[in-house]
N, C-alpha and C. Protein backbone atom coordinates (compact mmCIF):
# COMPACT_ATOMS: atom_id res chain seq x y z
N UNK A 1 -49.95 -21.94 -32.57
CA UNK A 1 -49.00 -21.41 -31.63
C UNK A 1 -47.85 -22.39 -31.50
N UNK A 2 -46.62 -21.92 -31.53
CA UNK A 2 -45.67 -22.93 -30.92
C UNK A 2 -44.45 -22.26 -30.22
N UNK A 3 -44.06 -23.05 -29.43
CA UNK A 3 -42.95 -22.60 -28.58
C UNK A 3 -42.04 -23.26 -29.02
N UNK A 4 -41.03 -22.33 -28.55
CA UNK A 4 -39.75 -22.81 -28.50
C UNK A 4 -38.43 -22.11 -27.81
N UNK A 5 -37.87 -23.37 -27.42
CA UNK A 5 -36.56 -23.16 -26.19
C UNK A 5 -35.19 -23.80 -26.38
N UNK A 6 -34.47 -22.63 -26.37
CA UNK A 6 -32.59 -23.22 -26.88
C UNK A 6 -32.13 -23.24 -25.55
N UNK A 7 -31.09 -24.31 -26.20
CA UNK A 7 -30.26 -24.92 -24.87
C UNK A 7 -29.22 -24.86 -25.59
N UNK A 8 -28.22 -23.66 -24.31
CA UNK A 8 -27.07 -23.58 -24.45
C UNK A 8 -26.16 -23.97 -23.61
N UNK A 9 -25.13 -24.80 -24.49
CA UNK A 9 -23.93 -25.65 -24.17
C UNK A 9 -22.37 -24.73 -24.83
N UNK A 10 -21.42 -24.60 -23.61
CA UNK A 10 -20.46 -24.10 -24.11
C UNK A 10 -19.82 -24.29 -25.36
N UNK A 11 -19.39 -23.46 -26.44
CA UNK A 11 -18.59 -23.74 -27.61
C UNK A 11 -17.57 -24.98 -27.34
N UNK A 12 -17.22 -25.37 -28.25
CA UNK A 12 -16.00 -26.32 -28.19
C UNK A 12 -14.80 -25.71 -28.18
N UNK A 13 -14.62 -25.00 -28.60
CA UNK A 13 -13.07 -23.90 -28.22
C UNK A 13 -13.15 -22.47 -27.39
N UNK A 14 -12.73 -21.94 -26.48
CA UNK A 14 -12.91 -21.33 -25.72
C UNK A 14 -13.33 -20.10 -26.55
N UNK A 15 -13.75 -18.39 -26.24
CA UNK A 15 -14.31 -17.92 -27.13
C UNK A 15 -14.60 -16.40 -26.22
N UNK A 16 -13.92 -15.50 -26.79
CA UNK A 16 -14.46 -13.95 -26.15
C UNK A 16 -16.19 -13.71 -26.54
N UNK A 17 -16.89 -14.32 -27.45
CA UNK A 17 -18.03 -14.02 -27.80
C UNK A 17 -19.32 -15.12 -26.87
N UNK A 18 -18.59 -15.65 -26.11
CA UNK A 18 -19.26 -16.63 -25.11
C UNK A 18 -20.06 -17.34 -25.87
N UNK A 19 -20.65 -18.43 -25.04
CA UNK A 19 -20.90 -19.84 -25.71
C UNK A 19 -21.88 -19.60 -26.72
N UNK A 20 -21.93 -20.85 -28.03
CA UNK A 20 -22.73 -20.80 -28.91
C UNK A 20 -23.90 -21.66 -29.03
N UNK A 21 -25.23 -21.40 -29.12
CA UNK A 21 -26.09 -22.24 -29.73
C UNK A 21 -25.82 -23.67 -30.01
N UNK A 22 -25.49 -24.61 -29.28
CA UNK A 22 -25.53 -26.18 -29.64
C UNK A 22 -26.35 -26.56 -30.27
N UNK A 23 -27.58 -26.65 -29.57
CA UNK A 23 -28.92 -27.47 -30.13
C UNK A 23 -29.99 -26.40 -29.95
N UNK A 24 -31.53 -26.64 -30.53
CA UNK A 24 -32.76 -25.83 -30.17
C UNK A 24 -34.04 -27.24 -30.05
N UNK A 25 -34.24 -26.78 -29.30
CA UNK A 25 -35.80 -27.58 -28.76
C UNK A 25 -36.55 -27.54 -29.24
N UNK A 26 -37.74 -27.50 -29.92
CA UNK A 26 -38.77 -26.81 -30.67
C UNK A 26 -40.16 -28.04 -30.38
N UNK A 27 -41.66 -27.08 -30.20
CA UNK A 27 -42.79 -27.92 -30.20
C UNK A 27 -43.34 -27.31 -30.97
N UNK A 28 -44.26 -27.77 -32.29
CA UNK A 28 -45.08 -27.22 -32.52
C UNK A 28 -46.80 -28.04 -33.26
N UNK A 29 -47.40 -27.14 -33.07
CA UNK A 29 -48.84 -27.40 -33.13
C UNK A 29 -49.41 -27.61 -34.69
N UNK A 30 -49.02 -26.85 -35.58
CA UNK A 30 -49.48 -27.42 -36.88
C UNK A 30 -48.13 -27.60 -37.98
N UNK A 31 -48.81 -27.85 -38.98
CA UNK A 31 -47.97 -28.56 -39.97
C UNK A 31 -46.65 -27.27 -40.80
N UNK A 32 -47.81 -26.01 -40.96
CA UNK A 32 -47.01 -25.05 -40.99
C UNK A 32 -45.84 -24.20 -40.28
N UNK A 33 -46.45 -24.44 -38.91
CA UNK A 33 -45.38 -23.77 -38.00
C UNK A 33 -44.24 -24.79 -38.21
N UNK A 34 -44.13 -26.43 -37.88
CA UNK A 34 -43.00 -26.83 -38.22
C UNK A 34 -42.73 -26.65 -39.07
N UNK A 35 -42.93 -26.89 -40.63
CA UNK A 35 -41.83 -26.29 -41.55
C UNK A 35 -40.99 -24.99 -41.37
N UNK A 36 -41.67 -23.83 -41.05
CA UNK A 36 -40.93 -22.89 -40.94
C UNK A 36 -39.68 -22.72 -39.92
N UNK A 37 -40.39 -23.38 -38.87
CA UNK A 37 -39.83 -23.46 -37.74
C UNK A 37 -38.61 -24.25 -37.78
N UNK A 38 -38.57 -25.08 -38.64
CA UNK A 38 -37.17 -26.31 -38.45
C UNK A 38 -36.22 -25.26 -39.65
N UNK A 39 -36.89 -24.85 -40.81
CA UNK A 39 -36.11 -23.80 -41.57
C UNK A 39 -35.14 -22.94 -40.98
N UNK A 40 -36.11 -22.54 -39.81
CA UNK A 40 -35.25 -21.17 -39.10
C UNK A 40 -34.46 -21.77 -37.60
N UNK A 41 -34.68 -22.72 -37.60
CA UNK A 41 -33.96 -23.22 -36.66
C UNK A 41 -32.14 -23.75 -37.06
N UNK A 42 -32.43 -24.57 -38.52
CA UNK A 42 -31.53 -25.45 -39.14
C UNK A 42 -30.47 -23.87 -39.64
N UNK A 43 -31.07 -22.57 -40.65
CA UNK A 43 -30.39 -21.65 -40.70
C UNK A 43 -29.44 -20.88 -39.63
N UNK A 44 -30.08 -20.92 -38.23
CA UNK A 44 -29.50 -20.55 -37.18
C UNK A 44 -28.52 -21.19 -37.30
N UNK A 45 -28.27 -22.92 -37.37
CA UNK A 45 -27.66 -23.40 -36.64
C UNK A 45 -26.21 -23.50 -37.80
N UNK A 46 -26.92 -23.28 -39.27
CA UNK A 46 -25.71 -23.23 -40.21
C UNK A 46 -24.83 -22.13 -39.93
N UNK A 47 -25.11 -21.28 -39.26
CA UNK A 47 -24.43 -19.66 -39.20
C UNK A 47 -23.53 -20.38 -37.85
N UNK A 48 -23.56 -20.92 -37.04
CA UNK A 48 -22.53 -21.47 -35.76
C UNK A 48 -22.27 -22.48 -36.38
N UNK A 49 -22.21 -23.80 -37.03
CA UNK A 49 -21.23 -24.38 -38.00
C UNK A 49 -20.39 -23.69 -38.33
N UNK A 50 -20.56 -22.61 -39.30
CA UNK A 50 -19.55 -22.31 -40.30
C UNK A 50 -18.48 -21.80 -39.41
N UNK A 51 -18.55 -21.26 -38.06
CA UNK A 51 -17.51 -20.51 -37.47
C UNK A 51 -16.25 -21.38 -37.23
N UNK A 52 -16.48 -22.85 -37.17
CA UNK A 52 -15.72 -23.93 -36.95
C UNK A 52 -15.65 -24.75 -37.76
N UNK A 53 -16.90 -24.92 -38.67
CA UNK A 53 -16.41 -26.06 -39.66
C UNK A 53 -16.31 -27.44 -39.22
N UNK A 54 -16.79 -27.91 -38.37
CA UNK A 54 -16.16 -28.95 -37.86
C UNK A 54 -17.56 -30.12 -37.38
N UNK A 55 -18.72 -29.80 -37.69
CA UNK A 55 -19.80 -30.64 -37.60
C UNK A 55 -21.22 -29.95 -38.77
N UNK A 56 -21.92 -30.92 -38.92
CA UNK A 56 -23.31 -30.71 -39.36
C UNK A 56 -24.24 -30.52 -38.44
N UNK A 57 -25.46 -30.82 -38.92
CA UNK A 57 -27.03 -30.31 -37.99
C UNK A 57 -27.58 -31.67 -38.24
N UNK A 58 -28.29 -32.37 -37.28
CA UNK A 58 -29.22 -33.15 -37.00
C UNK A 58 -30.82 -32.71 -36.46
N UNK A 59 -31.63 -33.12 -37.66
CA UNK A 59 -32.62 -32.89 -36.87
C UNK A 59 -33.49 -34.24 -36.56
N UNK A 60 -33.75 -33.73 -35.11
CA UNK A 60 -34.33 -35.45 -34.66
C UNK A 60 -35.26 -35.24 -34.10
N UNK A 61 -36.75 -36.18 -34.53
CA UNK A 61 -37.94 -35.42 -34.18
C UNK A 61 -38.13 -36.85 -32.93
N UNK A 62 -38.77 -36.31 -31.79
CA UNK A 62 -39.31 -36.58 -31.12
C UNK A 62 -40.04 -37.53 -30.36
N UNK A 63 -40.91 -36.97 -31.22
CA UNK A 63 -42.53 -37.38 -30.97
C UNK A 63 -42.87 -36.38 -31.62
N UNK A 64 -44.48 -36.11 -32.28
CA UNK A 64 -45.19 -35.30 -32.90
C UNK A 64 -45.09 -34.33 -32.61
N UNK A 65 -44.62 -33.42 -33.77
CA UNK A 65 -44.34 -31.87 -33.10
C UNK A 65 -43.76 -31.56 -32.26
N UNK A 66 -42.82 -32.38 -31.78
CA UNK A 66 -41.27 -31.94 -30.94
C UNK A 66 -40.36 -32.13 -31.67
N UNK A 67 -39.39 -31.29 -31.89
CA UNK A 67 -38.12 -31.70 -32.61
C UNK A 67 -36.90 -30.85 -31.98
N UNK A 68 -35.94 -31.69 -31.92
CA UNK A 68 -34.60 -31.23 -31.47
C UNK A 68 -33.69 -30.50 -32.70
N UNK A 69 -33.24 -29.74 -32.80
CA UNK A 69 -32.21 -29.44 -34.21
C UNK A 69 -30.44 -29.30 -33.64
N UNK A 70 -29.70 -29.95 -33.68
CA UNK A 70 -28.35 -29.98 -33.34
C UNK A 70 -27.36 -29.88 -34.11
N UNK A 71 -26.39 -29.41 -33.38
CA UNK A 71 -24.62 -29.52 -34.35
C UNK A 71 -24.36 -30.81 -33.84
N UNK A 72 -23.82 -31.58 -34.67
CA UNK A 72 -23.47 -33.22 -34.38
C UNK A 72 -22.05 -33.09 -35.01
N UNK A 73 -21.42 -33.96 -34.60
CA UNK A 73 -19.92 -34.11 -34.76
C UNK A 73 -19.95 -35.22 -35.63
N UNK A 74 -21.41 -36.05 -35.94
CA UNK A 74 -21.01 -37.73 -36.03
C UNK A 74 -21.98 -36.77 -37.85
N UNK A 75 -22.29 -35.90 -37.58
CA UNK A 75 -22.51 -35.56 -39.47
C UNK A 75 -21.62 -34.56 -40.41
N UNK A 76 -21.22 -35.01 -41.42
CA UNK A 76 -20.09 -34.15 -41.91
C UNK A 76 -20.71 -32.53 -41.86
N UNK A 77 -19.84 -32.09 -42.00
CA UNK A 77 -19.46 -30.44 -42.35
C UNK A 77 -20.30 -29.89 -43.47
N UNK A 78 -21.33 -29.38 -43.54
CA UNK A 78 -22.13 -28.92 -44.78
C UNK A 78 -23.34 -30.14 -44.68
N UNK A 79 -23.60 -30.59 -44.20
CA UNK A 79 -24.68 -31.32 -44.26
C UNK A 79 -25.72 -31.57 -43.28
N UNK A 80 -27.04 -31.45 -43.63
CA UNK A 80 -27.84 -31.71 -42.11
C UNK A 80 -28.76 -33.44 -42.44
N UNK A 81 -28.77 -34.08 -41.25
CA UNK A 81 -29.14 -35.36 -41.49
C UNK A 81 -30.59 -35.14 -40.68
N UNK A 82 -31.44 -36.36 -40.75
CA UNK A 82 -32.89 -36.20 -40.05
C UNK A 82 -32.77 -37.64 -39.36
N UNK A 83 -33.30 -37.86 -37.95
CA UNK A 83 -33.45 -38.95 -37.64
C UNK A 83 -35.05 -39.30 -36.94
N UNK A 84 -35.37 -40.00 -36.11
CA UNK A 84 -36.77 -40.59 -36.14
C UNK A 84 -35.97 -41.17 -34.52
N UNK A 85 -35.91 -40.11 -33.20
CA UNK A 85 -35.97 -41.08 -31.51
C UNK A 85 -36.82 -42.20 -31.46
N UNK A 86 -36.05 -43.26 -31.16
CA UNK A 86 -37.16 -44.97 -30.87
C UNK A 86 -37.89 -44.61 -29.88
């Protein structure tokens, strides 16, 4: 089983289609659900990139089976980076 919960933060440019997907939260319980899960998270998050162009995706795990997936400003455009929270 795993859950998961998005947190939405206003777009960076104002927007008739109201705010977009920043980041997603994600916990999960086995080895399979995360893979899929960061797949379909990281795809989400390429589809709100491209509208702007103007950041990549970070995914930054946690702790075990928590992982954050974000648009970052500090990773180029077309690229997703992985990091490891101290």
């Amino acid at each position: 089983m795993s859950t998961a919960t998005m947190e939405r933060r206003p777009a960076a440019s104002a927007s008739t289609e109201g705010p977009l997907n920043r980041s997603i939260d994600l916990e999960f319980y086995t080895a399979g659900e995360m893979h899929a899960g960061l797949e379909e998270a990281v795809a989400e998050l390429i589809e709100v990139a491209a509208k702007d162009a103007s950041c990549g995706i970070l995914v930054t795990r946690l702790r075990p089976g928590r992982y954050t997936v974000a648009l970052d400003e500090s990773v180029p455009f077309g690229e997703t980076y992985e990091a490891i929270a101290a």
